[in-house]
Protein backbone atom coordinates (compact mmCIF):
# COMPACT_ATOMS: atom_id res chain seq x y z
CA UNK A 1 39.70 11.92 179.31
CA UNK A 2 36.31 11.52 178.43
CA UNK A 3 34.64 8.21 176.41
CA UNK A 4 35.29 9.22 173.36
CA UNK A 5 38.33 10.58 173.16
CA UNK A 6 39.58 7.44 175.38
CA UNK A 7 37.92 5.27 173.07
CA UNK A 8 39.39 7.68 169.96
CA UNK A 9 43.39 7.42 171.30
CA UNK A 10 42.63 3.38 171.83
CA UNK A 11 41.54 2.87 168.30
CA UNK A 12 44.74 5.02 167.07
CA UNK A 13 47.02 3.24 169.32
CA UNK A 14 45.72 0.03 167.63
CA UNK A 15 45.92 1.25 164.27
CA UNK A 16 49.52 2.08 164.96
CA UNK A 17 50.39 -1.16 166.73
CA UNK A 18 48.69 -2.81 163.62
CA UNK A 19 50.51 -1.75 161.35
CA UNK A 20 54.01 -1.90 163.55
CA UNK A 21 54.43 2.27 163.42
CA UNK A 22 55.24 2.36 167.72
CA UNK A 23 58.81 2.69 166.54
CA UNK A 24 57.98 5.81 164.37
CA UNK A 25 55.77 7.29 166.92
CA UNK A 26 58.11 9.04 169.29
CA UNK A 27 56.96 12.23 171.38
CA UNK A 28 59.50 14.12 168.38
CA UNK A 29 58.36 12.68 165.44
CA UNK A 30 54.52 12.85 166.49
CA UNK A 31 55.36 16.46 167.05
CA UNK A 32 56.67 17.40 163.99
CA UNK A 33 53.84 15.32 162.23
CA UNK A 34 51.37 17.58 163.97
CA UNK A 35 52.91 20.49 163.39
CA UNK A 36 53.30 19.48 159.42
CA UNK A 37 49.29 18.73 159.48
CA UNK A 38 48.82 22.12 161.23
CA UNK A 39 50.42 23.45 158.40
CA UNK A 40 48.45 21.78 156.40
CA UNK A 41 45.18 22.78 157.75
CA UNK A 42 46.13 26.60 157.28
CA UNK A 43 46.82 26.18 154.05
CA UNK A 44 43.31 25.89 153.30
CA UNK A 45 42.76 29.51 154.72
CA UNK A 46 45.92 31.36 153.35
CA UNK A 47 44.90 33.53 151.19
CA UNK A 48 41.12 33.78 152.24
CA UNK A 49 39.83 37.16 153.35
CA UNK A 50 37.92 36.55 157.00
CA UNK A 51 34.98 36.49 155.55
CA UNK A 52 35.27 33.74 153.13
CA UNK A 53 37.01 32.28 155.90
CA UNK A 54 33.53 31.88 157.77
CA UNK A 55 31.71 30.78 154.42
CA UNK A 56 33.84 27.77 153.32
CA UNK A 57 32.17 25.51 150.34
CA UNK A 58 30.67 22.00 151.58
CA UNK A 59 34.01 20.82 149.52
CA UNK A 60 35.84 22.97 151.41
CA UNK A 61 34.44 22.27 154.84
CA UNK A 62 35.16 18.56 154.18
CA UNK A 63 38.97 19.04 153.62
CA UNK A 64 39.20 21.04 156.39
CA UNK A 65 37.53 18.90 158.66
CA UNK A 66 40.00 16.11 157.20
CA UNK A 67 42.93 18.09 158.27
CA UNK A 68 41.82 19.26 161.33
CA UNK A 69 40.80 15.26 161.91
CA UNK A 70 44.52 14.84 161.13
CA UNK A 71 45.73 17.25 163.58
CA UNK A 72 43.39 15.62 166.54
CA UNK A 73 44.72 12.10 165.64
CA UNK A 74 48.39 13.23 166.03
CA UNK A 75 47.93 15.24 169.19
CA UNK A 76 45.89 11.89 170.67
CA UNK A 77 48.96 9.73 169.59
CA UNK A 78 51.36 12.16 171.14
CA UNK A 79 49.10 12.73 174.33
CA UNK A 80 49.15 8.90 174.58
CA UNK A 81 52.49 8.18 174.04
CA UNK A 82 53.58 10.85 176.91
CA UNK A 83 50.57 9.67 179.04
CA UNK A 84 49.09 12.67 179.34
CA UNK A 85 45.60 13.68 179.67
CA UNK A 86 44.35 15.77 177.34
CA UNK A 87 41.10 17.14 178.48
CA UNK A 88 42.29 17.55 181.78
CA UNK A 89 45.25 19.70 180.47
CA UNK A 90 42.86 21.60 178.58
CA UNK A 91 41.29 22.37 181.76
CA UNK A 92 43.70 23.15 183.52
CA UNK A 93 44.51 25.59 180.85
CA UNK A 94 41.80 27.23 180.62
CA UNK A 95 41.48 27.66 184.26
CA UNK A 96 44.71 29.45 184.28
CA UNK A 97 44.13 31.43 180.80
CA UNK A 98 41.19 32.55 183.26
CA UNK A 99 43.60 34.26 185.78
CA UNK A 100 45.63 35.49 182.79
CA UNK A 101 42.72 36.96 180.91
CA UNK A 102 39.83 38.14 183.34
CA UNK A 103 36.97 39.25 181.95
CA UNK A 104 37.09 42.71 182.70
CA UNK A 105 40.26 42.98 181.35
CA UNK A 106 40.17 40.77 178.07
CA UNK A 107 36.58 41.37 176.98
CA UNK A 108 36.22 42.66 173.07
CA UNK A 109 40.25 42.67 172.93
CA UNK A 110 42.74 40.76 171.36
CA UNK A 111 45.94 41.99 173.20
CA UNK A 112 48.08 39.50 174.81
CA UNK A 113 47.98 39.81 178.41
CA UNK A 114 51.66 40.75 178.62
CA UNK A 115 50.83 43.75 176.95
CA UNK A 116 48.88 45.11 180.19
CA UNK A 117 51.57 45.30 182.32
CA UNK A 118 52.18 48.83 181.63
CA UNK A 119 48.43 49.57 182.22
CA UNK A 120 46.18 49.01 185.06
């Protein structure tokens, strides 16, 4: 993991110890409290057409950014309680959403990659 995010999931992992929370933080609950601040974050978007989508308020912006801060915090918590590192998983990821995705193949389309297998 990089610096910051180190330095990030330390400062969370101290707020938590503060305050006594380890024995609420299991990989489960820290799951489901993700996916509940996922939730959250969509909310903000529901009934937005795409293009007010891209043209959020400054009010708007900053609850978003609150949520999505939410969602990061979780997903640090969870990433430290399993001991996993995150930016090397996203890495990893990405090097395999490569093979899955190749440029000439995915470029300007949103089909899933299973839907190829029909088509060369």
């Amino acid at each position: 993991m990089s610096d910051s995010l180190i330095d990030l999931t330390r400062s969370i992992r101290s707020f938590a110890d503060e305050r006594n929370w380890e024995q609420f933080h299991s990989p489960k609950n820290l799951s489901m409290a993700l996916i509940v601040e996922a939730g959250e974050l969509v909310e903000h978007f529901q009934w937005l057409s795409e293009q007010q989508s891209c043209e959020l308020t400054a009010e708007q912006r900053e609850e978003v950014a609150m949520e999505m801060a939410d969602v990061l915090i979780y997903l640090c918590r969870l990433s430290d309680r399993l001991d996993i590192d995150l930016l090397a998983a996203a890495e990893k990821k990405m090097r395999l959403n490569g093979k899955k995705y190749p440029v000439e193949r995915a470029r300007g389309s949103s089909e899933k990659y299973t839907a190829w297998k029909d088509r060369p």
